[in-house]
Protein backbone atom coordinates (compact mmCIF):
# COMPACT_ATOMS: atom_id res chain seq x y z
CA UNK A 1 -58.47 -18.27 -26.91
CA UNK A 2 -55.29 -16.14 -25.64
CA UNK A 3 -54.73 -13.19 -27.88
CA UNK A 4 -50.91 -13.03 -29.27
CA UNK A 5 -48.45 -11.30 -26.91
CA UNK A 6 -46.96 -8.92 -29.70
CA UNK A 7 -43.99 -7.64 -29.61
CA UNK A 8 -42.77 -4.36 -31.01
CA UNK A 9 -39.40 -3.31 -32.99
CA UNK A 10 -38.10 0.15 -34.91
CA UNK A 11 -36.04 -0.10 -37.82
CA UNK A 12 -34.26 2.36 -39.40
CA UNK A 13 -32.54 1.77 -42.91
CA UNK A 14 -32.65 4.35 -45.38
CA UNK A 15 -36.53 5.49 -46.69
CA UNK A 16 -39.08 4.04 -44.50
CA UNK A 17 -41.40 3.67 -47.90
CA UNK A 18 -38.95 0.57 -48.39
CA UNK A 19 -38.88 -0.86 -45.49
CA UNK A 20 -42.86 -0.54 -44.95
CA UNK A 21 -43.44 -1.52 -47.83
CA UNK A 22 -41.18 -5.03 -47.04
CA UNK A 23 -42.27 -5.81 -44.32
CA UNK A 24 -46.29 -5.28 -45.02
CA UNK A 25 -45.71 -8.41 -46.54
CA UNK A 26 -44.33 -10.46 -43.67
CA UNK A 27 -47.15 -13.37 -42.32
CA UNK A 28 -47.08 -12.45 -38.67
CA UNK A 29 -46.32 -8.87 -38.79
CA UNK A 30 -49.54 -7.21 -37.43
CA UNK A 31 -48.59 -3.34 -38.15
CA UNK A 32 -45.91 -1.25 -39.57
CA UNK A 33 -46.31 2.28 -38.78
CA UNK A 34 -43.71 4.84 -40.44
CA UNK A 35 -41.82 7.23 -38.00
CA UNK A 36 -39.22 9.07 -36.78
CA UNK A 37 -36.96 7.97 -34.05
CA UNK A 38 -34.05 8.74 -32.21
CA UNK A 39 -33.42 12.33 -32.49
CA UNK A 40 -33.39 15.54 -30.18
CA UNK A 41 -36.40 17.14 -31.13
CA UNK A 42 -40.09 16.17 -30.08
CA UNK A 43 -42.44 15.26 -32.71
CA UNK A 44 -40.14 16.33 -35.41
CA UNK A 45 -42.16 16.83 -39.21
CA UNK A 46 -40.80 15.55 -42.11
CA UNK A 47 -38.54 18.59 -43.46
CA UNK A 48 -36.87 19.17 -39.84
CA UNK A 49 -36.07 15.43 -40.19
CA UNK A 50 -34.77 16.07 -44.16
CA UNK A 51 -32.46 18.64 -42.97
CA UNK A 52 -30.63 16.26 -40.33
CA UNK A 53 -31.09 18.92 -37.96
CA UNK A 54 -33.44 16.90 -36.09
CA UNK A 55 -31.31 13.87 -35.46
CA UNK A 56 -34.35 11.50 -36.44
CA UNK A 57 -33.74 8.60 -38.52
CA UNK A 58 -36.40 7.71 -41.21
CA UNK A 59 -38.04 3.96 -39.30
CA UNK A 60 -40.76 1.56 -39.62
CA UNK A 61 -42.17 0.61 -36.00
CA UNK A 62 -43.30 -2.91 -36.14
CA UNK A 63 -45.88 -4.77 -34.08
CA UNK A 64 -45.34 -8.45 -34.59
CA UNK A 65 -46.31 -11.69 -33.40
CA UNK A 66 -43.48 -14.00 -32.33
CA UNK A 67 -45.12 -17.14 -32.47
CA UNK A 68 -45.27 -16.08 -36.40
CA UNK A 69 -42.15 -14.84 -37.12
CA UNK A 70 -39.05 -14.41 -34.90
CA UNK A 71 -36.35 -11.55 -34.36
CA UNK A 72 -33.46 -13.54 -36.21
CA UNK A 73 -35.99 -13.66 -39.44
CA UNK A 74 -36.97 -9.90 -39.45
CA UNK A 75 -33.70 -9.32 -38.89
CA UNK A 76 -32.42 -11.63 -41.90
CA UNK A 77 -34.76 -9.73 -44.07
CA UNK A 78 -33.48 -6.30 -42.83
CA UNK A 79 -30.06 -6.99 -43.55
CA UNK A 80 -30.98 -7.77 -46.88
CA UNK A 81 -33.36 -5.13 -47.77
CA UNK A 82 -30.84 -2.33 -47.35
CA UNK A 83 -27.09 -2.06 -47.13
CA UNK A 84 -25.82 -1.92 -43.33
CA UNK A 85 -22.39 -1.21 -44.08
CA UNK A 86 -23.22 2.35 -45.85
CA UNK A 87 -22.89 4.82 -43.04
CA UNK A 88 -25.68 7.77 -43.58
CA UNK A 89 -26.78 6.45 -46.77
CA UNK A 90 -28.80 4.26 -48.89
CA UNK A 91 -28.61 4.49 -52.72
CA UNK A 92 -29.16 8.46 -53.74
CA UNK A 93 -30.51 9.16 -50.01
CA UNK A 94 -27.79 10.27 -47.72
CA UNK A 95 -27.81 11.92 -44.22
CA UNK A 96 -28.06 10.42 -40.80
CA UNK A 97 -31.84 10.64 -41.37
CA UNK A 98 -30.90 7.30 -43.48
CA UNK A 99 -29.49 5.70 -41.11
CA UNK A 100 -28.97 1.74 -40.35
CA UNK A 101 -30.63 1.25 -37.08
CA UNK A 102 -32.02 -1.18 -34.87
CA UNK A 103 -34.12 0.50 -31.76
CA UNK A 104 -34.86 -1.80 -29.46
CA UNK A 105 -38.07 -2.07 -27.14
CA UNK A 106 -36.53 -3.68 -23.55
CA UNK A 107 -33.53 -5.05 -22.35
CA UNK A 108 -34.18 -8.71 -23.77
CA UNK A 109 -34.69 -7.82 -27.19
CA UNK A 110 -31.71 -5.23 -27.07
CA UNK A 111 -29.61 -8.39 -25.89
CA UNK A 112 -31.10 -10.36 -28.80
CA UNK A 113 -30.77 -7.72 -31.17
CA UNK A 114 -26.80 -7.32 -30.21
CA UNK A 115 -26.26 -11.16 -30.24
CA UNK A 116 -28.17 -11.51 -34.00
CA UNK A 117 -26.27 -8.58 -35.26
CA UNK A 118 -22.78 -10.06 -34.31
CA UNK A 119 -23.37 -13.10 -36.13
CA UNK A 120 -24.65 -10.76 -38.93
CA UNK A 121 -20.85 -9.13 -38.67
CA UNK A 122 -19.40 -12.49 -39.28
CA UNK A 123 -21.21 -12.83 -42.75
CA UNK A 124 -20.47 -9.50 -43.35
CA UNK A 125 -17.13 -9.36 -42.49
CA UNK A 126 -17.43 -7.02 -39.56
CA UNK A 127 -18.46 -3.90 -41.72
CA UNK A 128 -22.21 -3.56 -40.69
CA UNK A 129 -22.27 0.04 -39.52
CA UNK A 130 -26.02 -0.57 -37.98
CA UNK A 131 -26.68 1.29 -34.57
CA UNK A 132 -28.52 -0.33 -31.70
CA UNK A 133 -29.97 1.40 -28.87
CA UNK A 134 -32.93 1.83 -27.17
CA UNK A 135 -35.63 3.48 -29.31
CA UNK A 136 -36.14 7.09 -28.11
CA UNK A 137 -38.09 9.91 -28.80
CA UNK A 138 -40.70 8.13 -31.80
CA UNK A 139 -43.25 9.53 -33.60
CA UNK A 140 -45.32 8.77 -36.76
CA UNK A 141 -45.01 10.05 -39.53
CA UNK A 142 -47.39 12.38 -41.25
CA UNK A 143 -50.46 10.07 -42.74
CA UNK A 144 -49.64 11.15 -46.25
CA UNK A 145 -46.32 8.97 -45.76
CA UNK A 146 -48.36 6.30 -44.34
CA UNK A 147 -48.66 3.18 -46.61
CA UNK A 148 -47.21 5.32 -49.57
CA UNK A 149 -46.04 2.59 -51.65
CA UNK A 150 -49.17 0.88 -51.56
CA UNK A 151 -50.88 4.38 -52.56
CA UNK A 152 -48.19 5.49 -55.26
CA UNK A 153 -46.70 2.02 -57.00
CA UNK A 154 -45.77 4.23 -60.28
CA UNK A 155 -44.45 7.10 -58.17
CA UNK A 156 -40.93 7.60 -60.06
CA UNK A 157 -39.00 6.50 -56.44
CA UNK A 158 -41.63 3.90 -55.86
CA UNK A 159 -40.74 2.84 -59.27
CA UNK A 160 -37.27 2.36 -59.62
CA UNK A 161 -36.19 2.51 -55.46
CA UNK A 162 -39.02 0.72 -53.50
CA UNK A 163 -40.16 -1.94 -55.96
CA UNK A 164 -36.87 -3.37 -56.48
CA UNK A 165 -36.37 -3.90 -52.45
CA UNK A 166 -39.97 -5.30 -52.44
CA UNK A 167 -39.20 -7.67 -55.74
CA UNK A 168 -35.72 -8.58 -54.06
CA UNK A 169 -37.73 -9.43 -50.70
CA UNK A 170 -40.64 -11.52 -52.31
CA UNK A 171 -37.68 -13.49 -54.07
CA UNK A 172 -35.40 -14.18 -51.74
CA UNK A 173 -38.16 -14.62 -48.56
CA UNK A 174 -40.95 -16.51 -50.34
CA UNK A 175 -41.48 -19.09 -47.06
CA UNK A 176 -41.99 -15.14 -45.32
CA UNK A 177 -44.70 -14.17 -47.59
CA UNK A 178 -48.16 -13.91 -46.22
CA UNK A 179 -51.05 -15.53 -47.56
């Protein structure tokens, strides 16, 4: 038997807990790993990225099988899960850290990417503010951030921040759910 050919994707919409925590829950994603990515300083920590001064954005790396789940319906979920017309912001978290982003692993998937998130533009009537480039300069996150929703569900932003995205997801994406 062939093992998948998995394909990888960054993401960048406000707090990675939320996204993580979203997309943990997708059948056919095989890892989400939380990160920093496209900044100017190497492995950045948490409070250079907090301060902007890094230029990292706050993004879930994910390794997913294709044949599972396909770019268009991560994508659908990501526009959903966060606002991509809010430049530097999400909710109460602002800075470029919080950026919209979509980081792109090869010149396919950038080509993809760029074709999904015009027709994405059309339903939102051209305000998506979401950056696409290449994804540059990752790395994780410190462990402690590392699956923190599942850790802290009654964590006061867990509470009223990342369990509303993850209700909202499990609503609106039940055919997505896994098992």
């Amino acid at each position: 038997m062939q093992a998948p050919q998995l394909e990888t994707l960054t993401l960048a919409g406000g707090c990675f807990w939320c996204l993580e925590a979203v997309f943990l829950r997708i059948r056919g994603v095989i890892e989400v790993e939380s990160g920093y990515s496209n900044g100017h300083l190497p492995n950045p920590n948490y409070e250079q990225v907090c301060t902007g001064a890094s230029g990292h954005a706050e993004v879930v790396r994910l390794r997913f099988d294709p044949a599972q789940i396909s770019l268009a319906q991560l994508l659908a979920v990501f526009w959903t899960i966060h606002d991509p017309t809010s430049l530097n912001r999400q909710g109460a978290d602002i800075g470029t850290q919080y950026r919209s982003g979509i980081y792109t692993h090869g010149d396919a998937q950038q080509a993809q990417v760029l074709q999904l998130l015009q027709e994405a533009q059309a339903e939102f009537g051209g305000r998506i503010v979401t950056e696409v480039q290449p994804e540059r300069g990752y790395c994780a996150a410190e462990d402690y951030h590392q699956r923190y929703f599942e850790r802290h569900p009654d964590a006061g932003y867990c509470s009223f921040v990342v369990g509303p995205k993850v209700d909202k997801f499990q609503r609106q994406f039940k055919a997505l759910l896994r098992d």
